[in-house]
N, C-alpha and C. Protein backbone atom coordinates (compact mmCIF):
# COMPACT_ATOMS: atom_id res chain seq x y z
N UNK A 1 -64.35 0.67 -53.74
CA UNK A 1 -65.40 1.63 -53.40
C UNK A 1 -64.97 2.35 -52.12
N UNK A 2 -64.89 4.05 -52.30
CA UNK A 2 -64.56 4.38 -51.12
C UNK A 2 -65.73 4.36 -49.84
N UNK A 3 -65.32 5.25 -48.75
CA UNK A 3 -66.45 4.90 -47.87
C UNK A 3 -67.55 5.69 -48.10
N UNK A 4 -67.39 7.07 -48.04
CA UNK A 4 -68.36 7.85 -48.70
C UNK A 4 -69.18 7.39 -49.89
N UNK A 5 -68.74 6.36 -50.82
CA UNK A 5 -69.19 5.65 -52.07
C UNK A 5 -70.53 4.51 -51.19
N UNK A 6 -69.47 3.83 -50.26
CA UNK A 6 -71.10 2.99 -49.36
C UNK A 6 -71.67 3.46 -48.57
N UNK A 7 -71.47 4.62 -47.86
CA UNK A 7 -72.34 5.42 -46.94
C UNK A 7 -73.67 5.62 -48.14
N UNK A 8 -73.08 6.63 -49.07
CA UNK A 8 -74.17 7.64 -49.66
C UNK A 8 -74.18 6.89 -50.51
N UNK A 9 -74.04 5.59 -51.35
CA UNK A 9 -74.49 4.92 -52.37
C UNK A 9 -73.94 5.48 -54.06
N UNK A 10 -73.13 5.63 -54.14
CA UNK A 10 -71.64 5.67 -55.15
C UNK A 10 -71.94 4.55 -55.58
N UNK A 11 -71.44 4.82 -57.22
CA UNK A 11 -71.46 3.30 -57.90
C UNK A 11 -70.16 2.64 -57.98
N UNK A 12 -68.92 3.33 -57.31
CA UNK A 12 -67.97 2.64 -57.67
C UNK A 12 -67.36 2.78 -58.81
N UNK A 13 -68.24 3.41 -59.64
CA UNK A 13 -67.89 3.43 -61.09
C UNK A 13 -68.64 2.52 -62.17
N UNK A 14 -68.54 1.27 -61.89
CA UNK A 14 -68.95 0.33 -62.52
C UNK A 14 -70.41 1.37 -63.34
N UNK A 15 -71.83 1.48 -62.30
CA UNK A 15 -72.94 1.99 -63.47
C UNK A 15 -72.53 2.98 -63.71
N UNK A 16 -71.65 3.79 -63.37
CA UNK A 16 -71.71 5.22 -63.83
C UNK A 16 -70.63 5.44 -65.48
N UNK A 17 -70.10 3.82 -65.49
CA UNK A 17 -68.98 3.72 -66.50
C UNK A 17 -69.96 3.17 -67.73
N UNK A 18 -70.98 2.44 -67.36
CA UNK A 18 -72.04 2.32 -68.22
C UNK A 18 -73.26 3.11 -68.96
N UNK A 19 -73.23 4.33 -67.96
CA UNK A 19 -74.52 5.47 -67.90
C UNK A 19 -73.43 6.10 -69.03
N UNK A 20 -72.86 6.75 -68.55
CA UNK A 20 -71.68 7.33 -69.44
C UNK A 20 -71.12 6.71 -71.14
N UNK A 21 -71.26 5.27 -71.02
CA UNK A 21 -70.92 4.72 -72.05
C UNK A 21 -72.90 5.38 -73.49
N UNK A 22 -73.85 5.32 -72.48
CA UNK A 22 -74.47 5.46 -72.97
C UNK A 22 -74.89 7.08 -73.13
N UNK A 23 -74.02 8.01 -73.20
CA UNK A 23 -74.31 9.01 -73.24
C UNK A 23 -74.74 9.70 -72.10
N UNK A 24 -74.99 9.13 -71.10
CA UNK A 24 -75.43 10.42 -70.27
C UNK A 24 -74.93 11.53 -70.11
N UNK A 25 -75.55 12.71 -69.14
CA UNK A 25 -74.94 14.01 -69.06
C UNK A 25 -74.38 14.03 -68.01
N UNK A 26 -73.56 14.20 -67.52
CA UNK A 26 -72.81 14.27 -65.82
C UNK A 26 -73.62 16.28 -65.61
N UNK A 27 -73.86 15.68 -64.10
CA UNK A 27 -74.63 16.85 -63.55
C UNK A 27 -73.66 17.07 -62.57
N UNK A 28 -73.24 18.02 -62.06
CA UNK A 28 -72.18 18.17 -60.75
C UNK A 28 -73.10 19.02 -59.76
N UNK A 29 -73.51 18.84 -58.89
CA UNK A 29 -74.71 19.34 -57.80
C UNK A 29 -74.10 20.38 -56.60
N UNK A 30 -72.65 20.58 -56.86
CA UNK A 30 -72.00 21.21 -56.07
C UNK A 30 -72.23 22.90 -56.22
N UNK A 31 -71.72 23.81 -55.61
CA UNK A 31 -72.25 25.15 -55.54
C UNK A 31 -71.26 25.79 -56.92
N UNK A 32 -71.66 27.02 -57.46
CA UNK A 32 -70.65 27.57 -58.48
C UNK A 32 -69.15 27.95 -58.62
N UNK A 33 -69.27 28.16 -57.17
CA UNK A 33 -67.87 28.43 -56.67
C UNK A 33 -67.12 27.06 -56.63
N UNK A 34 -67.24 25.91 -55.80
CA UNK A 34 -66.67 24.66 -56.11
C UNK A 34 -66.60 24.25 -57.41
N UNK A 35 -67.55 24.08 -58.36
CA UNK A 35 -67.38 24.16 -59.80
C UNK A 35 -66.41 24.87 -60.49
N UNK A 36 -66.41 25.91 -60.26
CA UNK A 36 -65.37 26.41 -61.02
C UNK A 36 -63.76 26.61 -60.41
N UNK A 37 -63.56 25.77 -59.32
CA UNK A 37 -62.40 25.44 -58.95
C UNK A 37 -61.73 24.01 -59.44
N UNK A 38 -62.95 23.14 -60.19
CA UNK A 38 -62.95 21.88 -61.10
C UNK A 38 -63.73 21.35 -61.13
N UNK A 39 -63.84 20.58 -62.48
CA UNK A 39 -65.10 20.03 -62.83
C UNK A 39 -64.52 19.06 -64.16
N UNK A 40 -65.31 18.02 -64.58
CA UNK A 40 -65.13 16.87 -65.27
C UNK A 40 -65.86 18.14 -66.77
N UNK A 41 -65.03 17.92 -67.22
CA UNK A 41 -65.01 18.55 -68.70
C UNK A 41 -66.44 18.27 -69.71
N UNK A 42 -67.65 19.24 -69.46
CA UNK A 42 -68.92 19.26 -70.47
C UNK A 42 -69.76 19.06 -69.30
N UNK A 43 -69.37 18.83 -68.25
CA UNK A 43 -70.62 18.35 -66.70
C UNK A 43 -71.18 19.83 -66.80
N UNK A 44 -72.18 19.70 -66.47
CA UNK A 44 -73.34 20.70 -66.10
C UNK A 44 -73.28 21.04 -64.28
N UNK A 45 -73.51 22.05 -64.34
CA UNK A 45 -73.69 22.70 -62.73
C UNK A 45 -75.00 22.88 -62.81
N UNK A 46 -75.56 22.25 -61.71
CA UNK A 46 -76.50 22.40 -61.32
C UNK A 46 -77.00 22.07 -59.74
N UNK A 47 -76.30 22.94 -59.11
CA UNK A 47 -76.54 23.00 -57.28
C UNK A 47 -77.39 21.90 -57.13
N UNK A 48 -77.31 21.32 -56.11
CA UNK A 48 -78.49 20.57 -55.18
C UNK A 48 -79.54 21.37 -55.00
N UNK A 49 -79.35 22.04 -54.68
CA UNK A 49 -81.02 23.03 -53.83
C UNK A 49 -81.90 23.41 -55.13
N UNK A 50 -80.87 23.40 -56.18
CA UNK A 50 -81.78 23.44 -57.62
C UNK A 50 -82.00 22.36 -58.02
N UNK A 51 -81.70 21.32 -58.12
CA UNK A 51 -82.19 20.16 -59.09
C UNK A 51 -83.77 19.61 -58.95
N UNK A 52 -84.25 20.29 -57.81
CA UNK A 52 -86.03 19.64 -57.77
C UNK A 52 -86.65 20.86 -58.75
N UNK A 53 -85.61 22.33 -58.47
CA UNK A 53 -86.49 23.19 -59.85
C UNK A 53 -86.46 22.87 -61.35
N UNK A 54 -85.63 22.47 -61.19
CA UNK A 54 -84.94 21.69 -62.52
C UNK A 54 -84.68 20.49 -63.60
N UNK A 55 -85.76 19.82 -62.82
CA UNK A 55 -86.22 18.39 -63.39
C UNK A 55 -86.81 18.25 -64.93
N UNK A 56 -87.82 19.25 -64.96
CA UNK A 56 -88.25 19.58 -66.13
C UNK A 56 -87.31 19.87 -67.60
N UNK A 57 -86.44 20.52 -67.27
CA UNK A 57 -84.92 20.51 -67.76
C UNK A 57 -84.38 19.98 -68.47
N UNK A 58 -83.92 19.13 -67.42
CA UNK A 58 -83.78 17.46 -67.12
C UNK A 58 -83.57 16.35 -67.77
N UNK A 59 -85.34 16.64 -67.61
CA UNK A 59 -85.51 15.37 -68.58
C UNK A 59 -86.22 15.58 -70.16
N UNK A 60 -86.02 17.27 -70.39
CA UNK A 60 -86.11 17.17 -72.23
C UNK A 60 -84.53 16.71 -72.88
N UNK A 61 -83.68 17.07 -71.78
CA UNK A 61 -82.20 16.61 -71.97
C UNK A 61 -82.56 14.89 -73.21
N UNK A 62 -83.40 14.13 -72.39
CA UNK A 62 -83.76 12.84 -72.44
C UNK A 62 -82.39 12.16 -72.67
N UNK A 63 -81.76 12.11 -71.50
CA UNK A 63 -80.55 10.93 -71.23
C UNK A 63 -80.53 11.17 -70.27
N UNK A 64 -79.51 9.73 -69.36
CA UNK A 64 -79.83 8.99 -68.60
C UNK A 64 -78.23 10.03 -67.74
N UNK A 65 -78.58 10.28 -66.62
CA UNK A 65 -77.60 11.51 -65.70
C UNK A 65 -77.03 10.41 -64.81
N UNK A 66 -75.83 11.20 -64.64
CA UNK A 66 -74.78 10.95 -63.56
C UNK A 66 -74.68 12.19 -62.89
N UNK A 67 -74.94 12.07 -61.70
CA UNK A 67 -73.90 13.18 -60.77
C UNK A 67 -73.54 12.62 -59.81
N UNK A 68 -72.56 14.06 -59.95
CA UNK A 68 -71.55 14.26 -58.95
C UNK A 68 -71.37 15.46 -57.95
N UNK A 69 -70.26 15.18 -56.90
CA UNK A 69 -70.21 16.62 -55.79
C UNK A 69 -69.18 16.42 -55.67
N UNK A 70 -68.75 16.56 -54.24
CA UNK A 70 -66.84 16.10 -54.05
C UNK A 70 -67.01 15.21 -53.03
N UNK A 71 -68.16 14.31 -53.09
CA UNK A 71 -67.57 13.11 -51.95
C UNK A 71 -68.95 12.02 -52.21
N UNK A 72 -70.12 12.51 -52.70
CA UNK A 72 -70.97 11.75 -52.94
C UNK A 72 -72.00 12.05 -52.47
N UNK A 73 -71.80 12.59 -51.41
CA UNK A 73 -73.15 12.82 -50.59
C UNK A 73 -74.45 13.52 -51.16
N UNK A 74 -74.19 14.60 -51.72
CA UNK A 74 -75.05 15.65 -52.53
C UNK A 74 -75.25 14.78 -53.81
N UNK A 75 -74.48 14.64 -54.42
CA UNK A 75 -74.98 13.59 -55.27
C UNK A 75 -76.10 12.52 -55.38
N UNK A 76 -75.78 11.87 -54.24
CA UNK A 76 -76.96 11.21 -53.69
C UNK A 76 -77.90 11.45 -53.59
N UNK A 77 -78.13 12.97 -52.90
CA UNK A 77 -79.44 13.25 -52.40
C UNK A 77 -80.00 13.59 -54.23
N UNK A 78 -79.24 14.25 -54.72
CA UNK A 78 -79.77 14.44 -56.43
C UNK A 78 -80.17 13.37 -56.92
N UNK A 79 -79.36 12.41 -56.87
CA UNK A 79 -79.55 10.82 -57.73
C UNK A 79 -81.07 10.38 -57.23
N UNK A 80 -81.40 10.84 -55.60
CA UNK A 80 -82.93 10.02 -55.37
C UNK A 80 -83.93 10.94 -55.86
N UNK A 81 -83.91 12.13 -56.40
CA UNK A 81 -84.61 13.40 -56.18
C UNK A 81 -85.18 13.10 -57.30
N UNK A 82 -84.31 12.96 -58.37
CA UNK A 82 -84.03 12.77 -60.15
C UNK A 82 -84.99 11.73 -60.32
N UNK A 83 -84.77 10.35 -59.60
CA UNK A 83 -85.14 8.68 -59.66
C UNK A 83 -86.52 9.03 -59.15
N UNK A 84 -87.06 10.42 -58.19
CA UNK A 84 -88.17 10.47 -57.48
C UNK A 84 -89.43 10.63 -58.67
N UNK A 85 -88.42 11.41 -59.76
CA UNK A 85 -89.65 12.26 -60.36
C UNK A 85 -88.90 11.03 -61.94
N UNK A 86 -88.68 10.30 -61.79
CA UNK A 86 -88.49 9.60 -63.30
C UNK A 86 -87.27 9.81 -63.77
N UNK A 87 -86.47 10.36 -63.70
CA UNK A 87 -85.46 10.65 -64.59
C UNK A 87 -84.40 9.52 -64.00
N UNK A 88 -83.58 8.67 -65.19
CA UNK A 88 -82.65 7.53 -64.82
C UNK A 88 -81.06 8.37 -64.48
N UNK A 89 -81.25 8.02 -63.37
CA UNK A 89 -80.00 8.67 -63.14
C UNK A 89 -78.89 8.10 -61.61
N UNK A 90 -78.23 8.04 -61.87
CA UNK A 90 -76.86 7.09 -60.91
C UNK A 90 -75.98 8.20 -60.34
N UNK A 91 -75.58 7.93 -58.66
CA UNK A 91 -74.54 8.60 -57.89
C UNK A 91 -73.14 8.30 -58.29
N UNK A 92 -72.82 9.18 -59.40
CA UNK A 92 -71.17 8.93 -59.81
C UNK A 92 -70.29 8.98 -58.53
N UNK A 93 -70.59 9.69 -57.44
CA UNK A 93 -69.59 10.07 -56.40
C UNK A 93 -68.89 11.23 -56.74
N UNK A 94 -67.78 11.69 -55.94
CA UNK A 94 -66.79 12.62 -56.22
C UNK A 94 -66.75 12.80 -57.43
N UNK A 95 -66.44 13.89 -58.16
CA UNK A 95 -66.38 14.48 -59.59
C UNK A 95 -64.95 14.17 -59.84
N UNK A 96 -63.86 14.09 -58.72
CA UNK A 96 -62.83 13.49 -59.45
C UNK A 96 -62.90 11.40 -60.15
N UNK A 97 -63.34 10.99 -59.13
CA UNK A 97 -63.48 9.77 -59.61
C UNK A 97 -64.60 9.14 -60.99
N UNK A 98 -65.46 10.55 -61.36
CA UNK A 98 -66.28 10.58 -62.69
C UNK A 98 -65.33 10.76 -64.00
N UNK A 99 -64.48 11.74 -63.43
CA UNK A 99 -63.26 12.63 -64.22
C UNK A 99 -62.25 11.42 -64.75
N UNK A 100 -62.18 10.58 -64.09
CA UNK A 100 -61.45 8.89 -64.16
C UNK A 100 -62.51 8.13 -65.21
N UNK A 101 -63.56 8.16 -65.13
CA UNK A 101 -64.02 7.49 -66.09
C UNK A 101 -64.03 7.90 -67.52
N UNK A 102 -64.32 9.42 -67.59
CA UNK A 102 -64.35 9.76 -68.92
C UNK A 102 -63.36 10.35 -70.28
């Protein structure tokens, strides 16, 4: 687990290798421009500053989300935002180390 993974609460992989096993959608919370410099192949963009508009969304998706950013942090703040309003969802961390799982 990197450090950014125990600062901001990263799964390491481990739940996010399980969320994933079960279908979830990987959300990448990073801005459009970082996205489209890379991204884990079928992940959804969906900024941080959007994901509280966007819950509704979300959760007709009805599966269980992973995101990601490029270090965890934003992720995080998505992963509690998501968990605030119901939706099951885990801090993959960095989008490269999601990109490793799938």
């Amino acid at each position: 687990m990197g450090l950014f993974d125990a600062i901001f609460g990263g799964s390491g992989g481990g739940q996010a290798k399980e969320f994933l096993e079960r279908g979830a959608v990987i959300i990448d919370v990073r801005s459009p421009g970082e996205f489209s410099g890379g991204h884990v192949k079928g992940s959804k963009n969906i900024p941080l500053q959007n994901i509280e508009s966007k819950v509704k969304e979300i959760k007709k998706m009805n599966k269980p989300v992973v995101a990601c950013c490029a270090s965890g942090g934003r992720s995080g703040q998505a992963t509690q935002i998501l968990q605030k309003h119901g939706v099951e969802a885990v801090n993959g961390g960095g989008w490269q180390s999601v990109n490793a799982l799938v």
